[in-house]
Protein backbone atom coordinates (compact mmCIF):
# COMPACT_ATOMS: atom_id res chain seq x y z
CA UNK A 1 -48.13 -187.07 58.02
CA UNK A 2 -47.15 -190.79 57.33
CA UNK A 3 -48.49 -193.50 59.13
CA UNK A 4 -46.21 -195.04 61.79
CA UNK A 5 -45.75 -198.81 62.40
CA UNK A 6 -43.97 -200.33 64.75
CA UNK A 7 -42.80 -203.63 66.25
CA UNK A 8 -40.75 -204.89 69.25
CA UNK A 9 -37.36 -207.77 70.13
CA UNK A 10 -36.20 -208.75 72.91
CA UNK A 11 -32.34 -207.90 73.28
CA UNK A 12 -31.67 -211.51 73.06
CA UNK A 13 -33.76 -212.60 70.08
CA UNK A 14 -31.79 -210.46 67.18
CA UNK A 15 -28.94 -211.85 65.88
CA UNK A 16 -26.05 -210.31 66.77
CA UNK A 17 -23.85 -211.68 64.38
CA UNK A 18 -25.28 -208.99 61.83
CA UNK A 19 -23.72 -205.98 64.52
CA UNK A 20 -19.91 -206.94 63.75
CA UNK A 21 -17.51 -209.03 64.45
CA UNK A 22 -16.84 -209.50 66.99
CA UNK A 23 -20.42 -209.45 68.24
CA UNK A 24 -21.25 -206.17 71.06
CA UNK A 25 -22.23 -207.55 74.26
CA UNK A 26 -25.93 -207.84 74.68
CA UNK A 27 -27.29 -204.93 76.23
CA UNK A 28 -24.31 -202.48 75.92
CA UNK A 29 -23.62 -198.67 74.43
CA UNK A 30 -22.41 -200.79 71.25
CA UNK A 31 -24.94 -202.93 71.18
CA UNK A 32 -27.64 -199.99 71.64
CA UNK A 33 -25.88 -198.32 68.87
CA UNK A 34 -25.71 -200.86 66.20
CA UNK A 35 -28.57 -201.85 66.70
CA UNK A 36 -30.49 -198.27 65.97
CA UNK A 37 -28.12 -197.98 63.55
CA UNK A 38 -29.04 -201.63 62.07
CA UNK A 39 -32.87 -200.74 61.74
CA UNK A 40 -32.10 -197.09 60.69
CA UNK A 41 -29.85 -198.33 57.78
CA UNK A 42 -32.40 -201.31 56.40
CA UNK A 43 -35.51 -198.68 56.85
CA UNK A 44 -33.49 -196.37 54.52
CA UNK A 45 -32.96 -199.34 52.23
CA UNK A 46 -36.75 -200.26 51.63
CA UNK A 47 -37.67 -196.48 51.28
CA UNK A 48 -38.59 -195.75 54.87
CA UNK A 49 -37.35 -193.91 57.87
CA UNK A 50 -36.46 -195.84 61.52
CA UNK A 51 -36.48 -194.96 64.93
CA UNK A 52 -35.02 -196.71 67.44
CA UNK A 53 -36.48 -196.81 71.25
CA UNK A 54 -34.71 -199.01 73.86
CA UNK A 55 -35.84 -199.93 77.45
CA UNK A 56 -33.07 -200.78 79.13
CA UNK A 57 -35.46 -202.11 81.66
CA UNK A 58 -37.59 -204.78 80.14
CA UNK A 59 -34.64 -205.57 77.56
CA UNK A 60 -36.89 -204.40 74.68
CA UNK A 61 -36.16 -202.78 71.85
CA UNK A 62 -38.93 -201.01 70.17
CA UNK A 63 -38.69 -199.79 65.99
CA UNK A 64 -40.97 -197.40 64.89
CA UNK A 65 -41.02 -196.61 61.34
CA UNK A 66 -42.60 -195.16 58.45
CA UNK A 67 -42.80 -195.51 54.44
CA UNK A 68 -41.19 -192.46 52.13
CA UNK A 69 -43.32 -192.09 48.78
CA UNK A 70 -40.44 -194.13 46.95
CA UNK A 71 -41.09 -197.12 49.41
CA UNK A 72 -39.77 -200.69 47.60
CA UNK A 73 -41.19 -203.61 48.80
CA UNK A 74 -38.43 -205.53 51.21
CA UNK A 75 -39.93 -208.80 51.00
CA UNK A 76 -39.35 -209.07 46.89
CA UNK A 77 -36.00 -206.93 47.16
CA UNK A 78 -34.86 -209.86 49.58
CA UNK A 79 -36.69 -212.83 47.18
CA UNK A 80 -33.85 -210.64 44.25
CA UNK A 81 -31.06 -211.16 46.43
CA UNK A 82 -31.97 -214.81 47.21
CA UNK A 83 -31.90 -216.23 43.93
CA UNK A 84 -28.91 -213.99 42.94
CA UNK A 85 -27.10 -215.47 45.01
CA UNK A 86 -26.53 -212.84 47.78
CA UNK A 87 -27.68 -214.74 50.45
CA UNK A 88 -25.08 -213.02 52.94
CA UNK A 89 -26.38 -209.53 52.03
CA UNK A 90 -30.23 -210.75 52.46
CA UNK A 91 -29.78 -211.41 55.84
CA UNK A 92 -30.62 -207.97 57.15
CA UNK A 93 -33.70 -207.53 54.97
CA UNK A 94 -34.89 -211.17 56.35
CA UNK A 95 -33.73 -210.50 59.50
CA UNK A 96 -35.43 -207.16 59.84
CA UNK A 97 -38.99 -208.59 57.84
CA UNK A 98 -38.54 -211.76 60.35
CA UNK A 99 -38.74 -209.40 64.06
CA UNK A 100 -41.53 -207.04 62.11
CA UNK A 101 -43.84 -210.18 61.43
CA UNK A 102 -42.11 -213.14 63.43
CA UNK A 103 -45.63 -215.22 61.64
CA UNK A 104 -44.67 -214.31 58.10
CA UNK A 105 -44.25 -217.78 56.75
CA UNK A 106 -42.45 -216.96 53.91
CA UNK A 107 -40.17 -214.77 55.89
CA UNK A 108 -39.14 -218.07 58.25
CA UNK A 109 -38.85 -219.80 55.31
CA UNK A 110 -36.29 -217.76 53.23
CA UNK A 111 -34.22 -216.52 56.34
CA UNK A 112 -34.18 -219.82 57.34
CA UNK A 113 -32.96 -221.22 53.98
CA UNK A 114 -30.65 -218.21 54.12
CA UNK A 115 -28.79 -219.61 57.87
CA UNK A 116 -28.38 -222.98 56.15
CA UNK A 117 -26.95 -222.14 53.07
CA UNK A 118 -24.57 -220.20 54.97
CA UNK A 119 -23.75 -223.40 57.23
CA UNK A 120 -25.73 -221.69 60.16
CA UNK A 121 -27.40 -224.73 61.35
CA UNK A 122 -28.88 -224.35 64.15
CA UNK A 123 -30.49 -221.16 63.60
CA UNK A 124 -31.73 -222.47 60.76
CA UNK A 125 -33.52 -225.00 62.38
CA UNK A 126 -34.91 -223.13 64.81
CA UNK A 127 -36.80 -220.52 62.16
CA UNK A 128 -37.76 -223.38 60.12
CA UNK A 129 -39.49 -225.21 62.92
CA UNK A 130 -41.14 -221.49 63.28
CA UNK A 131 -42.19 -222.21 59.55
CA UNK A 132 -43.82 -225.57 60.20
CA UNK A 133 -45.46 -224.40 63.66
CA UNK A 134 -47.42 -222.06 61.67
CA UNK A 135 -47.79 -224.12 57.94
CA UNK A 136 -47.52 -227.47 58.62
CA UNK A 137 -48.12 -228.50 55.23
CA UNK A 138 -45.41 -226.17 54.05
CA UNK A 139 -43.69 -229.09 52.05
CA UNK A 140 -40.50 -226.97 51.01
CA UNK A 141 -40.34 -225.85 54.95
CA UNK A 142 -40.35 -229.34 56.10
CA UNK A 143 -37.85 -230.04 53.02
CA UNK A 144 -35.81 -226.78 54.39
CA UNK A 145 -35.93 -228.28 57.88
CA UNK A 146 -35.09 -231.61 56.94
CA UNK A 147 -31.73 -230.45 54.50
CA UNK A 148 -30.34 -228.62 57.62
CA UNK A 149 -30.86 -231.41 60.19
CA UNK A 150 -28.81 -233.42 58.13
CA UNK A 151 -26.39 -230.92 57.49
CA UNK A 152 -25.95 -230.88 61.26
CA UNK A 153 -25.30 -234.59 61.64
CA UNK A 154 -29.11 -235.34 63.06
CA UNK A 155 -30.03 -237.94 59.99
CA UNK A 156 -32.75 -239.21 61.66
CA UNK A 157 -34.03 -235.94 62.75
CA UNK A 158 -33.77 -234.84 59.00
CA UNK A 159 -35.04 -238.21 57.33
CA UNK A 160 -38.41 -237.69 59.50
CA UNK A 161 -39.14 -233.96 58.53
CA UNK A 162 -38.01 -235.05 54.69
CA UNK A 163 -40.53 -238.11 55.06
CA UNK A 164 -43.06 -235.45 55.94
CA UNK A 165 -42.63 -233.52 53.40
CA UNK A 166 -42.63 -236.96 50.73
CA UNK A 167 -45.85 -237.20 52.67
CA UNK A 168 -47.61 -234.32 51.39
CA UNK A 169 -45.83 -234.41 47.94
CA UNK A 170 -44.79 -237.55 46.89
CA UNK A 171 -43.10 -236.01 43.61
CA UNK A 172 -40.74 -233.62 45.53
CA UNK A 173 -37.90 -234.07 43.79
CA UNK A 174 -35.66 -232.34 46.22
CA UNK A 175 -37.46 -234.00 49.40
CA UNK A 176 -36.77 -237.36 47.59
CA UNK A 177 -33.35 -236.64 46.93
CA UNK A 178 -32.05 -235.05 49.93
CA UNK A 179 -33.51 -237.87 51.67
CA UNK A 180 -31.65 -240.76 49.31
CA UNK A 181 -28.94 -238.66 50.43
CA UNK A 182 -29.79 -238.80 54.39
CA UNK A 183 -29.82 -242.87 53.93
CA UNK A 184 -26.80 -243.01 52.20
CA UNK A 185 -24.99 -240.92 55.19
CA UNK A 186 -26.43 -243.44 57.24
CA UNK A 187 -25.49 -246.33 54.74
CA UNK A 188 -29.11 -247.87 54.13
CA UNK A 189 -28.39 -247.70 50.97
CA UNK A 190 -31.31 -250.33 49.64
CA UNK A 191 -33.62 -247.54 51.12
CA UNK A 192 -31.72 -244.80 49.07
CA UNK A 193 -31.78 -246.92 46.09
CA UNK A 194 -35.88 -246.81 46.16
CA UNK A 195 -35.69 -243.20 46.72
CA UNK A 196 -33.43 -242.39 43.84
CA UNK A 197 -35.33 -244.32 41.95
CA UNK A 198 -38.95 -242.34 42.51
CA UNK A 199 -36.48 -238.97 42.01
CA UNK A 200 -35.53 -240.34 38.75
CA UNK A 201 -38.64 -240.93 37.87
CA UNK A 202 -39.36 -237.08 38.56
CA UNK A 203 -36.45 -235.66 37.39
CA UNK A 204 -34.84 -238.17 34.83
CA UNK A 205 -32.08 -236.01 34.19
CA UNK A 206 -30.99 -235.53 37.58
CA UNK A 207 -27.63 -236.60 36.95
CA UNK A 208 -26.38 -236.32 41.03
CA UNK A 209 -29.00 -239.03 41.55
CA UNK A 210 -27.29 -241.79 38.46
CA UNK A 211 -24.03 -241.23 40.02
CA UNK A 212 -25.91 -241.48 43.70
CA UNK A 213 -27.81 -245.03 41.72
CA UNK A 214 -23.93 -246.45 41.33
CA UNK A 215 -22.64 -245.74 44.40
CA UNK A 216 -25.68 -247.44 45.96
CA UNK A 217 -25.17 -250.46 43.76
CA UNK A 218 -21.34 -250.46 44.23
CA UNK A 219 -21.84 -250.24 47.83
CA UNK A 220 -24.23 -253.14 47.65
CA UNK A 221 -21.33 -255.60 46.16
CA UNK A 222 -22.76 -254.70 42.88
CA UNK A 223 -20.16 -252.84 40.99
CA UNK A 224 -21.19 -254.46 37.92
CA UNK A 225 -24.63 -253.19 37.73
CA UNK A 226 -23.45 -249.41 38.86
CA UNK A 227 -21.28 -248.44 35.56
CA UNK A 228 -24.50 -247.65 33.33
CA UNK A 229 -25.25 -245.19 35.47
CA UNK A 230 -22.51 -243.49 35.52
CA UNK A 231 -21.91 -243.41 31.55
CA UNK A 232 -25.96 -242.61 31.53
CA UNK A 233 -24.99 -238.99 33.93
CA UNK A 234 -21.74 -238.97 31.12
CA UNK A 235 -24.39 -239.03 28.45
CA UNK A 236 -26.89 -236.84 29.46
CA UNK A 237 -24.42 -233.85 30.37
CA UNK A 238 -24.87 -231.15 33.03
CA UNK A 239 -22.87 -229.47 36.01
CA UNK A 240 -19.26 -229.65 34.63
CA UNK A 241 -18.37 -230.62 38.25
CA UNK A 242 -20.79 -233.46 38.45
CA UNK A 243 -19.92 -235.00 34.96
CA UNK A 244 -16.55 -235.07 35.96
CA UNK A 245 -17.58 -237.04 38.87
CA UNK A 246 -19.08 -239.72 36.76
CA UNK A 247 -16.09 -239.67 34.64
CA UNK A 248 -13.65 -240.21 37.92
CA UNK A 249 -16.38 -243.13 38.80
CA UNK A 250 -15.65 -244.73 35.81
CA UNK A 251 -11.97 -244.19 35.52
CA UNK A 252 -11.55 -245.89 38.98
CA UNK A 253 -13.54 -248.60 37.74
CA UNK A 254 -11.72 -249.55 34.79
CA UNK A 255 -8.33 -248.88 36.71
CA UNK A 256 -9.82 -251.50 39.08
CA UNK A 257 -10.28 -254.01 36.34
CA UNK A 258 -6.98 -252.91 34.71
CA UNK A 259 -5.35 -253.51 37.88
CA UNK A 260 -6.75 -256.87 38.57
CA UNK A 261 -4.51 -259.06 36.64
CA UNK A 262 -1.93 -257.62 38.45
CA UNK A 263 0.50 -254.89 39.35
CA UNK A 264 2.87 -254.65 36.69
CA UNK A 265 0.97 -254.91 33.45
CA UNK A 266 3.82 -256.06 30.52
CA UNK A 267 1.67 -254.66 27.79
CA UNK A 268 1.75 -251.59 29.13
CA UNK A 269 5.13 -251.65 29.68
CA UNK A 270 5.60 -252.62 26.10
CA UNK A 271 3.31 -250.13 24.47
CA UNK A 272 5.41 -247.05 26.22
CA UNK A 273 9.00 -248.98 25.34
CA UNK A 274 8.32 -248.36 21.66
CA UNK A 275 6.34 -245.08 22.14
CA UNK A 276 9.63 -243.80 23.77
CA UNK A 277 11.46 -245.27 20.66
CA UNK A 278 9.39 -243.35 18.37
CA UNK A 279 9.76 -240.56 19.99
CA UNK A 280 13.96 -240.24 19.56
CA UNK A 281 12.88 -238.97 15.93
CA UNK A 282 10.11 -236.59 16.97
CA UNK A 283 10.18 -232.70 17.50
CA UNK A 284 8.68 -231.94 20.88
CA UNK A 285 5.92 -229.52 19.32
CA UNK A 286 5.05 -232.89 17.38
CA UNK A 287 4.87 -234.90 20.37
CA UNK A 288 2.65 -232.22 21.90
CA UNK A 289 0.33 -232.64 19.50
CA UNK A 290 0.15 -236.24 19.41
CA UNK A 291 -0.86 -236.07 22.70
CA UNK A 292 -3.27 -233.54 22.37
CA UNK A 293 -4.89 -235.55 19.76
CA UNK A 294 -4.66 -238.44 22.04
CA UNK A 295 -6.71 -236.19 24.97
CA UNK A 296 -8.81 -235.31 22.18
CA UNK A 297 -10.12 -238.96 21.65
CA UNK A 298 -9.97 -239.95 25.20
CA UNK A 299 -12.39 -237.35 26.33
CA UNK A 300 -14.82 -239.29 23.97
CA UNK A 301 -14.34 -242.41 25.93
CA UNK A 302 -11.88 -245.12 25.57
CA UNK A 303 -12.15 -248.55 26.93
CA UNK A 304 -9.01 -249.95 28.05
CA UNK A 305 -10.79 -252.98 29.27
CA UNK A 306 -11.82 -253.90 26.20
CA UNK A 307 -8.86 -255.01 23.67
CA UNK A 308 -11.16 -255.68 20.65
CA UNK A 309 -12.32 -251.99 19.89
CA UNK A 310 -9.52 -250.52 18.15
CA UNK A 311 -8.78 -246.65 17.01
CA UNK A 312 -6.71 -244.77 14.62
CA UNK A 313 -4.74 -241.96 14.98
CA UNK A 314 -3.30 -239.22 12.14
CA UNK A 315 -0.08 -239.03 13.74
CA UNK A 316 1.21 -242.67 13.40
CA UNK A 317 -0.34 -245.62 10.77
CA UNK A 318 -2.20 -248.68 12.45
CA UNK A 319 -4.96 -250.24 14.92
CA UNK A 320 -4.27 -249.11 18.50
CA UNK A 321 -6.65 -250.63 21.25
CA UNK A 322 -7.89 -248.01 23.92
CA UNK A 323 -5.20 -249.54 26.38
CA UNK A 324 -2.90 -248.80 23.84
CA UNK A 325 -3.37 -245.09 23.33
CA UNK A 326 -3.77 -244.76 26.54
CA UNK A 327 -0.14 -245.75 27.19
CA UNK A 328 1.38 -243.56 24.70
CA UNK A 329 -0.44 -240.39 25.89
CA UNK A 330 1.12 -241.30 29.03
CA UNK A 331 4.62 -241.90 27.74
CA UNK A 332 3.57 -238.53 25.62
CA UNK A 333 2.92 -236.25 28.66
CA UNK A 334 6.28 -237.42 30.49
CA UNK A 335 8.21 -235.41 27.79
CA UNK A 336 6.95 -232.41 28.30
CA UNK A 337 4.37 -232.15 31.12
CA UNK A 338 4.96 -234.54 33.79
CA UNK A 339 2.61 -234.19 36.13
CA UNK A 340 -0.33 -234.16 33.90
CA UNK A 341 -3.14 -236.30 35.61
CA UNK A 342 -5.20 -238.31 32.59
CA UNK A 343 -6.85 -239.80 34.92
CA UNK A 344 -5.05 -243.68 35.37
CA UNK A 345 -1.66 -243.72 37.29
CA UNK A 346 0.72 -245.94 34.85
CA UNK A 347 4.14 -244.63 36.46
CA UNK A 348 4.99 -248.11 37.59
CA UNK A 349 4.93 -249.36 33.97
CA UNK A 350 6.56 -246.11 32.73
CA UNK A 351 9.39 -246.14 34.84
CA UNK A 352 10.19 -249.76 33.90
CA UNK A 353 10.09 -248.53 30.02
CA UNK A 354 11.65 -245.77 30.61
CA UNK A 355 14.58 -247.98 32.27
CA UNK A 356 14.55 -250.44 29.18
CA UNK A 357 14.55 -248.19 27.13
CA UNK A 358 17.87 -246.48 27.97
């Protein structure tokens, strides 16, 4: 006969957000259902068989259970589902491994992970301070703890228990960065610019923490130091999502320096008036392709800032600055796709051309 183990909750301490939604009442016929049927179903999962014993009296529920010859270890079928992804679906397993050894520190650790990547905050919090009770020099605990505080809106909560965790590792790259992040939120951001700096130094091509170095130095007052950072996260590539981001940072910027001569710029203006003249003798399908070709070199970079670098093009002869192809892919993409974004809003100057022009 198998060996039987066993372990006991309190009503109150499951969570009864795994029972349905909405959630049974503590203590009632549904409650005492799903929850044997909760434990029954995960036992089944592992390998194992469940029973489910509930005393209505002291508010305890009591699982006794045993392991089937073809018994799969929960803890590494929930550690498969973590970094898969499924962190919805691991819940049960954690949640089930958490009540049958409420000191497993790993346990506390991953469920608690789990709650906060699911924007569960505050239970989160509360099994990761389980964590710490019982390893206090759990560094990615206190790290866990500390992402989730500030998640909640408690910076300085979360700044202390990532400073703890800094404490024991001083290389953490994710204690160092979710803190630069912490003193950003609270706009210290000469503290976050020390902190990026140590991550970089870890992780050099951490390219969230170069565009996190520019904003720093832009919020500082000193936009003109932050733009090598954010063509050094352009250079070094990564998360599509976060390249783009560097790419938008620097778009803005050269918009703002585009912009500061004033509102109406007349060589813009100019540049579109005898695009929109050269286009009266083009096909459509050829303007489409200038403009693709034109997309083509401006995801390389051009500098419309800068009116000495100049560019050629197969589709028409000559020397066209960056402004200056820039302006004609925009004049290009009001033919046939209007509400293309490439990233700089010229309407004002089109509109006028377009006027002229007619």
């Amino acid at each position: 006969m198998s060996q039987e183990f066993s372990f006991k909750l309190d009503f109150d301490d499951f969570d009864r957000s795994l029972l349905g939604n909405p959630p049974p009442a503590v203590g009632s016929d549904d409650f005492k259902s799903k929850i044997t049927g909760f434990f029954a179903q995960q036992f089944f999962g592992f390998g194992g068989k469940a029973r489910v014993v509930i005393d209505d009296a002291s508010r305890v529920v009591e699982v006794l259970w045993t392991k089937d010859t073809n018994w799969k270890d929960p803890k590494q079928k929930a550690l498969d589902m973590l970094n898969a992804g499924q962190v919805e679906q691991s819940l049960p397993i954690l949640t089930t491994l958490y009540h049958k050894d409420p000191s497993d520190v790993d346990t506390l650790y991953r469920l608690g992970l789990a709650y906060s990547e699911l924007g569960q905050y505050q239970q989160a919090t509360e099994i990761l301070e389980k964590a710490v009770e019982f390893a206090p020099d759990h560094a990615h605990a206190l790290v866990g703890l500390g992402v989730a505080e500030v998640a909640a809106g408690n910076l300085l909560i979360g700044e202390e228990w990532l400073r703890k965790a800094i404490h024991l590792e001083p290389t953490n790259r994710w204690a160092l960065r979710n803190l630069a992040g912490a003193l950003m939120k609270q706009r210290r951001f000469d503290d976050s610019l020390l902190m990026i700096s140590q991550c970089l130094a870890v992780a050099p091509d951490d390219i969230a923490m170069m565009i996190a170095y520019g904003d720093c130095l832009s919020e500082l007052g000193r936009s003109n130091e932050s733009e090598v950072h954010y063509r050094s996260a352009v250079k070094t590539g990564g998360p599509e999502h976060l390249v783009d981001l560097a790419k938008a940072r620097l778009t803005k910027k050269s918009e703002q320096a585009f912009r500061s001569s004033g509102d109406i710029r007349p060589d813009v203006v100019q540049y579109m008036k005898d695009a929109l003249e050269r286009f009266k003798s083009m096909e459509v399908t050829q303007i489409q392709n200038l403009a693709l070709e034109l997309t083509l070199i401006g995801n390389k970079g051009l500098n419309i800032n800068d009116p000495t670098k100049k560019h050629q093009i197969k589709a028409w002869t000559g020397n066209f600055s960056g402004l200056h192809l820039i302006s004609i892919m925009y004049a290009a993409f009001q033919q046939f796709a209007p509400d293309t974004d490439i990233g700089i809003d010229l309407s004002k100057e089109y509109t006028i051309a377009a006027h002229l022009e007619h």
